[in-house]
PDB file of N, CA and C in Angstrom:
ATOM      1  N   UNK A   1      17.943  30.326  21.299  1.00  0.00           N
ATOM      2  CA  UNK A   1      19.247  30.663  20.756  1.00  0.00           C
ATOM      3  C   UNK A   1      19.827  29.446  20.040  1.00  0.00           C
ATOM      4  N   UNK A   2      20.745  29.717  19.187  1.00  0.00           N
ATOM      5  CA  UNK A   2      21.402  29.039  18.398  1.00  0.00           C
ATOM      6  C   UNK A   2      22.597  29.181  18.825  1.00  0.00           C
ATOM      7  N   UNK A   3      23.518  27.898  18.985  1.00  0.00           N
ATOM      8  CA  UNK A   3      24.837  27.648  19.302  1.00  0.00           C
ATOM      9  C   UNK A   3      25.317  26.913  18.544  1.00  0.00           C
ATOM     10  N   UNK A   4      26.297  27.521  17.770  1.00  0.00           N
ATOM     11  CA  UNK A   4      26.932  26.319  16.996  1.00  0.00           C
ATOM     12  C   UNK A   4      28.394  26.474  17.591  1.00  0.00           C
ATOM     13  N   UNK A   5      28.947  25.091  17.377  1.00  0.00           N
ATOM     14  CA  UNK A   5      30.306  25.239  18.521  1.00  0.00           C
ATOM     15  C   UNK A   5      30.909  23.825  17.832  1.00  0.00           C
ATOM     16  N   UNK A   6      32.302  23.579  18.176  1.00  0.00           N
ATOM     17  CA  UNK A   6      33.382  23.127  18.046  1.00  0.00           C
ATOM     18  C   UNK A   6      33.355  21.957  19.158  1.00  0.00           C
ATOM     19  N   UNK A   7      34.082  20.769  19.271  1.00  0.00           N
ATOM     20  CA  UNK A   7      34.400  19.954  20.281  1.00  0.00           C
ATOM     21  C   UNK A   7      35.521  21.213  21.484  1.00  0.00           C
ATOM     22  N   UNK A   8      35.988  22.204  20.427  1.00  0.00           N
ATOM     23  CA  UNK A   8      37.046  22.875  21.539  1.00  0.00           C
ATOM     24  C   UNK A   8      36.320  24.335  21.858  1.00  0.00           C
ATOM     25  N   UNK A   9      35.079  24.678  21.308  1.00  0.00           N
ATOM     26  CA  UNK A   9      35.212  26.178  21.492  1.00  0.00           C
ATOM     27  C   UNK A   9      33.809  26.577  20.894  1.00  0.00           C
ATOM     28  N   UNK A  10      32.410  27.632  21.609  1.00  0.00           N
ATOM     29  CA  UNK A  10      31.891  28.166  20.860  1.00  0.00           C
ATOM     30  C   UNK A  10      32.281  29.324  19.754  1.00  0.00           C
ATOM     31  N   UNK A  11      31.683  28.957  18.434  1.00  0.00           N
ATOM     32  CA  UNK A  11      31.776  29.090  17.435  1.00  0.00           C
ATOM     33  C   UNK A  11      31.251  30.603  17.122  1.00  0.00           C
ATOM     34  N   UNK A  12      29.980  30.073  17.067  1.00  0.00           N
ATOM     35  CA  UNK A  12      28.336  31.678  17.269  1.00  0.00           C
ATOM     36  C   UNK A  12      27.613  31.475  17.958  1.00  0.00           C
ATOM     37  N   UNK A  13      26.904  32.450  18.376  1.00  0.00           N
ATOM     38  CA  UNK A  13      25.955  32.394  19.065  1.00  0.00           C
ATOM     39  C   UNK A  13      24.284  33.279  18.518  1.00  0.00           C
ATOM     40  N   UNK A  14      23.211  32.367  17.846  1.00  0.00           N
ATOM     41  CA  UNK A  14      22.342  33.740  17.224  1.00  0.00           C
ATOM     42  C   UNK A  14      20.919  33.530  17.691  1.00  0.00           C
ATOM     43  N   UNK A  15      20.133  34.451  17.663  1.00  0.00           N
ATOM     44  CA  UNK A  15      18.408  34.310  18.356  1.00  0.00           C
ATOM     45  C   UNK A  15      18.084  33.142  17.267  1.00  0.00           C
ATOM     46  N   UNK A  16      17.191  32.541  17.450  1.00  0.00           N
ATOM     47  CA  UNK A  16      16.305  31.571  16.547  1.00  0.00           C
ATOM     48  C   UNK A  16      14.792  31.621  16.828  1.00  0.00           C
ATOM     49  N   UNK A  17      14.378  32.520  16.879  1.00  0.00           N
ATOM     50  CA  UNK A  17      12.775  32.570  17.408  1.00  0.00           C
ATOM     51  C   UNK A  17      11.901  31.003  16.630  1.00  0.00           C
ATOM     52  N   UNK A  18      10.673  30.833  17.647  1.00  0.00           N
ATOM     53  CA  UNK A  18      10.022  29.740  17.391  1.00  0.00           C
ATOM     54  C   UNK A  18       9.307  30.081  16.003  1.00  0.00           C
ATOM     55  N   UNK A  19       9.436  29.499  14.731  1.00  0.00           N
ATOM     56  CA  UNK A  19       9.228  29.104  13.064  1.00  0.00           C
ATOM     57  C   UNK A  19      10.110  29.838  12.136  1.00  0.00           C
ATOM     58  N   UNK A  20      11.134  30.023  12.974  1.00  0.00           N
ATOM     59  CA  UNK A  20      12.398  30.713  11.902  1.00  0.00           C
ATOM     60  C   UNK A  20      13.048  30.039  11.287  1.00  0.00           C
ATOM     61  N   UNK A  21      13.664  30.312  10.529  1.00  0.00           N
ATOM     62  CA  UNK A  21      14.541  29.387   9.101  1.00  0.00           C
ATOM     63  C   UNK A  21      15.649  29.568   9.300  1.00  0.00           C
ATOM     64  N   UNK A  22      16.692  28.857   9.367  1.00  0.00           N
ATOM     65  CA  UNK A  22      18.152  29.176   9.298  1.00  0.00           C
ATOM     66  C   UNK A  22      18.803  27.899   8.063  1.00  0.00           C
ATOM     67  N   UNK A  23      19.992  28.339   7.686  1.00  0.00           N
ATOM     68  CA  UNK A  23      20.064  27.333   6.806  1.00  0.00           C
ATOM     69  C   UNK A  23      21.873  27.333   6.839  1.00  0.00           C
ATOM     70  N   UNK A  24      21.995  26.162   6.566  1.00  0.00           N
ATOM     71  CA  UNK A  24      23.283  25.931   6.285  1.00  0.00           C
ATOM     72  C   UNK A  24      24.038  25.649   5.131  1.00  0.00           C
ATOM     73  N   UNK A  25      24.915  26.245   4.327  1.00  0.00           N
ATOM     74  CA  UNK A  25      25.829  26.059   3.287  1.00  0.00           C
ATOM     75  C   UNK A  25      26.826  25.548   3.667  1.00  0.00           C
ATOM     76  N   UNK A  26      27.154  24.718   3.036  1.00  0.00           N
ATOM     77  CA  UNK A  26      28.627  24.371   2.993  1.00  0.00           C
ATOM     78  C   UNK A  26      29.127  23.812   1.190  1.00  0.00           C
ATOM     79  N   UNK A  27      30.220  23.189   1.158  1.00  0.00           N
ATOM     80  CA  UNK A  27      30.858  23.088   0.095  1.00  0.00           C
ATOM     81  C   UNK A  27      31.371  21.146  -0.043  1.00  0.00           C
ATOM     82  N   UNK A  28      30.357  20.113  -0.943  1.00  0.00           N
ATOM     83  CA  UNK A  28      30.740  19.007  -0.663  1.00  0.00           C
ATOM     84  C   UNK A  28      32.142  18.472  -0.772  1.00  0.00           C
ATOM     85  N   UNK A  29      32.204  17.698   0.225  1.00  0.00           N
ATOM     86  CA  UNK A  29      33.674  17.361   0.531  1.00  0.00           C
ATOM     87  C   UNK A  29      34.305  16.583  -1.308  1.00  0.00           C
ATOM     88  N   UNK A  30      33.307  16.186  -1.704  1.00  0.00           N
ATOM     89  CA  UNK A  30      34.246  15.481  -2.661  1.00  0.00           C
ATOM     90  C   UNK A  30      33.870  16.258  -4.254  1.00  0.00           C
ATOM     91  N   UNK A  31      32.853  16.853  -4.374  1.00  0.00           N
ATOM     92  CA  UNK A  31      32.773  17.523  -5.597  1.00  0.00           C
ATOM     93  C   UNK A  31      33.096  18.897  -5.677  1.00  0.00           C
ATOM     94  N   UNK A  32      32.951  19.230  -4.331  1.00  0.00           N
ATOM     95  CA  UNK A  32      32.891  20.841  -4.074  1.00  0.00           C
ATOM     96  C   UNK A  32      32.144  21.602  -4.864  1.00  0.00           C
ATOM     97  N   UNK A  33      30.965  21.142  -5.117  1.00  0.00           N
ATOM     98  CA  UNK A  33      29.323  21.783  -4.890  1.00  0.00           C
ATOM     99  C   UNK A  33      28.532  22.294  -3.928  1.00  0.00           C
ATOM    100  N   UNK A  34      27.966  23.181  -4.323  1.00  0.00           N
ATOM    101  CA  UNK A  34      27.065  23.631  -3.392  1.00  0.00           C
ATOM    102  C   UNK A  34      26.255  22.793  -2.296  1.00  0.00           C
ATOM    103  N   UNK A  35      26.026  22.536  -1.357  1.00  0.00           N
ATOM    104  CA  UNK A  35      25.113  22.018  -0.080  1.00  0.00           C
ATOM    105  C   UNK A  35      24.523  22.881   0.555  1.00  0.00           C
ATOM    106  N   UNK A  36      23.017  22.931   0.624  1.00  0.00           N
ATOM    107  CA  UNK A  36      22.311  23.321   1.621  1.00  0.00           C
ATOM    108  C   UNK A  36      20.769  22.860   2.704  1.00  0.00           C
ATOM    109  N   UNK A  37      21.072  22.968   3.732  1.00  0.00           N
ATOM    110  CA  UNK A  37      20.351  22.322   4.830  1.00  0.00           C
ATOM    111  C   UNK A  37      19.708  23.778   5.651  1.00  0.00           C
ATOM    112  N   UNK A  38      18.275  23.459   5.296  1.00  0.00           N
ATOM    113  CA  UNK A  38      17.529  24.442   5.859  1.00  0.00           C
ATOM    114  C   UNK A  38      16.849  23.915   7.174  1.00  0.00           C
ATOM    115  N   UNK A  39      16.669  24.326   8.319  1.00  0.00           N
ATOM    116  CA  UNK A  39      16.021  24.170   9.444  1.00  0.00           C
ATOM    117  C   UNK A  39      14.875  24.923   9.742  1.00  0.00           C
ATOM    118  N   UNK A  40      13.876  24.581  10.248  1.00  0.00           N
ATOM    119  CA  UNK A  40      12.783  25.767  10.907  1.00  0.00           C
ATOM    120  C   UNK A  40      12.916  25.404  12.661  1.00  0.00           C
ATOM    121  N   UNK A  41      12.808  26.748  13.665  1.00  0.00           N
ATOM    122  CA  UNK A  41      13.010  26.176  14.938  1.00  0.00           C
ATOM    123  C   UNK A  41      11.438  25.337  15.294  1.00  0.00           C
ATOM    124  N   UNK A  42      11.297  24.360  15.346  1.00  0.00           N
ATOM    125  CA  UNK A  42       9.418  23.627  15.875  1.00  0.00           C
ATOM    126  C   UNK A  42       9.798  23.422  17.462  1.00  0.00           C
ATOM    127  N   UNK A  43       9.419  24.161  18.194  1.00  0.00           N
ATOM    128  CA  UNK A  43       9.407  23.828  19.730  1.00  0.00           C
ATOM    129  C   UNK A  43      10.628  23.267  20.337  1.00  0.00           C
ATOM    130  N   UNK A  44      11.688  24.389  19.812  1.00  0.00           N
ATOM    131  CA  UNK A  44      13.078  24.190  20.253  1.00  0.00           C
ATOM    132  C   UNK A  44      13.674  22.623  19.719  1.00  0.00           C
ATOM    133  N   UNK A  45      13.168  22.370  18.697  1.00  0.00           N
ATOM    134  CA  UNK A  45      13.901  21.386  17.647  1.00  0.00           C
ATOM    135  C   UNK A  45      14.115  21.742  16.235  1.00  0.00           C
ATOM    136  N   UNK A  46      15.350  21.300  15.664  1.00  0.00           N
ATOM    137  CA  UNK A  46      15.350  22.074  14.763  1.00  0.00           C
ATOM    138  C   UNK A  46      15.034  20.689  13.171  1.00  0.00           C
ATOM    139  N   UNK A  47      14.054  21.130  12.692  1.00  0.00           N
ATOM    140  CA  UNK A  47      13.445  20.603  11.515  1.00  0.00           C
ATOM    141  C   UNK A  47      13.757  20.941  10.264  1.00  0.00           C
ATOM    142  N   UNK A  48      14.379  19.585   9.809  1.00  0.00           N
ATOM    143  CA  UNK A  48      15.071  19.597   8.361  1.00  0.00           C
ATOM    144  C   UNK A  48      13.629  20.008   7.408  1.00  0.00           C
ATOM    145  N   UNK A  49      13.559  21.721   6.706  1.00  0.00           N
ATOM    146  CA  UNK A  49      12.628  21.384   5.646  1.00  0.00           C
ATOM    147  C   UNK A  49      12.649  21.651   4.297  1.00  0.00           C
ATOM    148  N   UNK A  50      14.150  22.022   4.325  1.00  0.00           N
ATOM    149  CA  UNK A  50      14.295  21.543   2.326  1.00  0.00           C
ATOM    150  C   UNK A  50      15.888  21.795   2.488  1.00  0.00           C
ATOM    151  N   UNK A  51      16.121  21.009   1.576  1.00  0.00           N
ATOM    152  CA  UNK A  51      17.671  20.767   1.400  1.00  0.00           C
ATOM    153  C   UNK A  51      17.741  20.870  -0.174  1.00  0.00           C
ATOM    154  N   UNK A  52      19.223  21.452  -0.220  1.00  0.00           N
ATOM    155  CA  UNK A  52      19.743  21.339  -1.946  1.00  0.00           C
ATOM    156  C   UNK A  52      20.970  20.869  -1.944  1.00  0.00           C
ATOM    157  N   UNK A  53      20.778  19.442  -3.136  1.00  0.00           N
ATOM    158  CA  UNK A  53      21.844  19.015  -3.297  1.00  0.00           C
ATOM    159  C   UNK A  53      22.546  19.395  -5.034  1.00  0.00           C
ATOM    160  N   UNK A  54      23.485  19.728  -5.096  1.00  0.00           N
ATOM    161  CA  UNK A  54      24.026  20.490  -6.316  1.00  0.00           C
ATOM    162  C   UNK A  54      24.157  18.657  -7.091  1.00  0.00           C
ATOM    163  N   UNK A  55      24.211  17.965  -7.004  1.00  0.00           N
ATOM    164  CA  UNK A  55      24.449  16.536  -7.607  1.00  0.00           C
ATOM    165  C   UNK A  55      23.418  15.231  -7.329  1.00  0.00           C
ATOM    166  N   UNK A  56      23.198  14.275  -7.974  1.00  0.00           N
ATOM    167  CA  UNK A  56      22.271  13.312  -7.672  1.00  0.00           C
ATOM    168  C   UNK A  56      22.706  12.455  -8.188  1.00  0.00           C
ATOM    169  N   UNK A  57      23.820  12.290  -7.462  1.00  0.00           N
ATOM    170  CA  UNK A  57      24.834  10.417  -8.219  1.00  0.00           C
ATOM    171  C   UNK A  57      25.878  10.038  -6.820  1.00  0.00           C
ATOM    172  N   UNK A  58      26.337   9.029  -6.977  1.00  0.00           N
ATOM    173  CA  UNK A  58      27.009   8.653  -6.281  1.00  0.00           C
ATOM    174  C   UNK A  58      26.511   7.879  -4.930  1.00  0.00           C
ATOM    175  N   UNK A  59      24.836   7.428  -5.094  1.00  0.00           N
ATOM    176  CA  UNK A  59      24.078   7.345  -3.830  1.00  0.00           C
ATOM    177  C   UNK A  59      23.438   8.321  -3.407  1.00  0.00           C
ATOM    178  N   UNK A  60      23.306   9.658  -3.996  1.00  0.00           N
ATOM    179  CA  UNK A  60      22.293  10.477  -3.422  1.00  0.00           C
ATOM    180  C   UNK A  60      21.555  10.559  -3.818  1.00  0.00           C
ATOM    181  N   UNK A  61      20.673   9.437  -4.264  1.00  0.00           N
ATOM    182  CA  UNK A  61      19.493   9.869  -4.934  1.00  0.00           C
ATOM    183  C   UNK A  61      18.417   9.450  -3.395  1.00  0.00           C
ATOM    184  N   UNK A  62      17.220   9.309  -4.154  1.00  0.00           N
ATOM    185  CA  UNK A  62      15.999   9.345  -3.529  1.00  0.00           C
ATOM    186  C   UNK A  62      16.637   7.874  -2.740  1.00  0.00           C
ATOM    187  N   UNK A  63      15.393   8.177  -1.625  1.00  0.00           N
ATOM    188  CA  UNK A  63      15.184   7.380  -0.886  1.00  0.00           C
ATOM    189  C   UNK A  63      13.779   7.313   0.239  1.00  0.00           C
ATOM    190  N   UNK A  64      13.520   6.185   0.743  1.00  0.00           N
ATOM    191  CA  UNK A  64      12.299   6.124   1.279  1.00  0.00           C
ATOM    192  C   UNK A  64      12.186   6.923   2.320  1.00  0.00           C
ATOM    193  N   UNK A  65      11.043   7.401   2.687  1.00  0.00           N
ATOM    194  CA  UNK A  65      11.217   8.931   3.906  1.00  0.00           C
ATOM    195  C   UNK A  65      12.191   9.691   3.719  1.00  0.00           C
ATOM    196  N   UNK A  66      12.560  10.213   2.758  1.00  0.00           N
ATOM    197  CA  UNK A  66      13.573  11.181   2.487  1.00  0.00           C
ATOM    198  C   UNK A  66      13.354  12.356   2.029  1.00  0.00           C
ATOM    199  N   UNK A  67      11.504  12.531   1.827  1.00  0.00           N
ATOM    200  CA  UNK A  67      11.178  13.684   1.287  1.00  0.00           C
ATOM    201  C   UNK A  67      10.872  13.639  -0.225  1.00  0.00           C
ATOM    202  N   UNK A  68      10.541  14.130  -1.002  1.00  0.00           N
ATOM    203  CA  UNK A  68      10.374  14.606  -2.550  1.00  0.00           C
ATOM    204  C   UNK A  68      11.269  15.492  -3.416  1.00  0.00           C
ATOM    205  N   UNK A  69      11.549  15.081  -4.518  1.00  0.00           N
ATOM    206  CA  UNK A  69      13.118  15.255  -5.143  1.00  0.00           C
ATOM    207  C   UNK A  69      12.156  16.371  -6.215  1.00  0.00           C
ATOM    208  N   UNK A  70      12.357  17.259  -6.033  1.00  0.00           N
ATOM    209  CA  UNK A  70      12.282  18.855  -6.743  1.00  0.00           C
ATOM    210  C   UNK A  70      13.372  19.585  -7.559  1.00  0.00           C
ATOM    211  N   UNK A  71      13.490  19.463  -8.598  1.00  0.00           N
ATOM    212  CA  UNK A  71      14.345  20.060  -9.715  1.00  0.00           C
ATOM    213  C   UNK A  71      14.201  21.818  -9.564  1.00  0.00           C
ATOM    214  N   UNK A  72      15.668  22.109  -8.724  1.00  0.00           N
ATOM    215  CA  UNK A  72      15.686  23.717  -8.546  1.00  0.00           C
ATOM    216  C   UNK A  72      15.595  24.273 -10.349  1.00  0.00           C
ATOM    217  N   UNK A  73      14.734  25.350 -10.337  1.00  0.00           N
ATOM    218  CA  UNK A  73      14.359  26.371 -11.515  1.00  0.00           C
ATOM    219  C   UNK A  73      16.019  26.210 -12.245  1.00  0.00           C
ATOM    220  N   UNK A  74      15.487  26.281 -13.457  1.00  0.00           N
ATOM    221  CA  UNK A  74      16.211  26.381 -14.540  1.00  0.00           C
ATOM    222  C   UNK A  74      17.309  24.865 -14.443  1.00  0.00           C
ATOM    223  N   UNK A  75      17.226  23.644 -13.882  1.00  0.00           N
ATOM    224  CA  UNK A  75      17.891  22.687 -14.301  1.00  0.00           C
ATOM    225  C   UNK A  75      17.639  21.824 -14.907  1.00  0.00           C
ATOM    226  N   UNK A  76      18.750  21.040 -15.435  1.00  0.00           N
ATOM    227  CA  UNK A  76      18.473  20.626 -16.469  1.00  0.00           C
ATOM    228  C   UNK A  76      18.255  18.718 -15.774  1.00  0.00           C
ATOM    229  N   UNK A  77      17.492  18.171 -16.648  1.00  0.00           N
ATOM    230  CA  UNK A  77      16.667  16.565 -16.154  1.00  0.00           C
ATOM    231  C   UNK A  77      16.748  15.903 -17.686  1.00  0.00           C
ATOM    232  N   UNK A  78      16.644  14.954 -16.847  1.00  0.00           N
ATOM    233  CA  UNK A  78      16.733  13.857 -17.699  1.00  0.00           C
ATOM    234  C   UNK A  78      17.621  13.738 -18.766  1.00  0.00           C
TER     235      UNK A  78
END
């Protein structure tokens, strides 16, 4: 199971079977772009395995062990 909860209060509560995907959206605090953080459950841990960041400035760029920087379909580079 999945619990996501508050310092004051559970939040949800949802199944997460072992190699399921759940992912998280939210809205960045300072551009208010899109964010998303995908998890798979690996033996009741939950494993970051692809994230989208709507921006790549300000310090978010690459970094060492940070994974491989993949240009979502149809954006624009360079």
């Amino acid at each position: 199971m999945l619990l996501v909860s508050t310092p004051e209060a559970a939040v949800a509560l949802a199944p997460l079977p072992k190699g399921s995907e759940t992912c998280l959206h939210w809205a960045h605090s300072v551009t208010g772009g899109l964010v998303t953080d995908c998890f798979e459950n690996r033996d009741a841990q939950l494993v970051l395995t692809r994230s989208f960041l709507h921006d790549f400035s300000a310090g978010l760029g690459m970094h060492p062990q940070r994974g491989t920087l993949v240009a979502a379909p149809g954006a624009v580079t360079g």
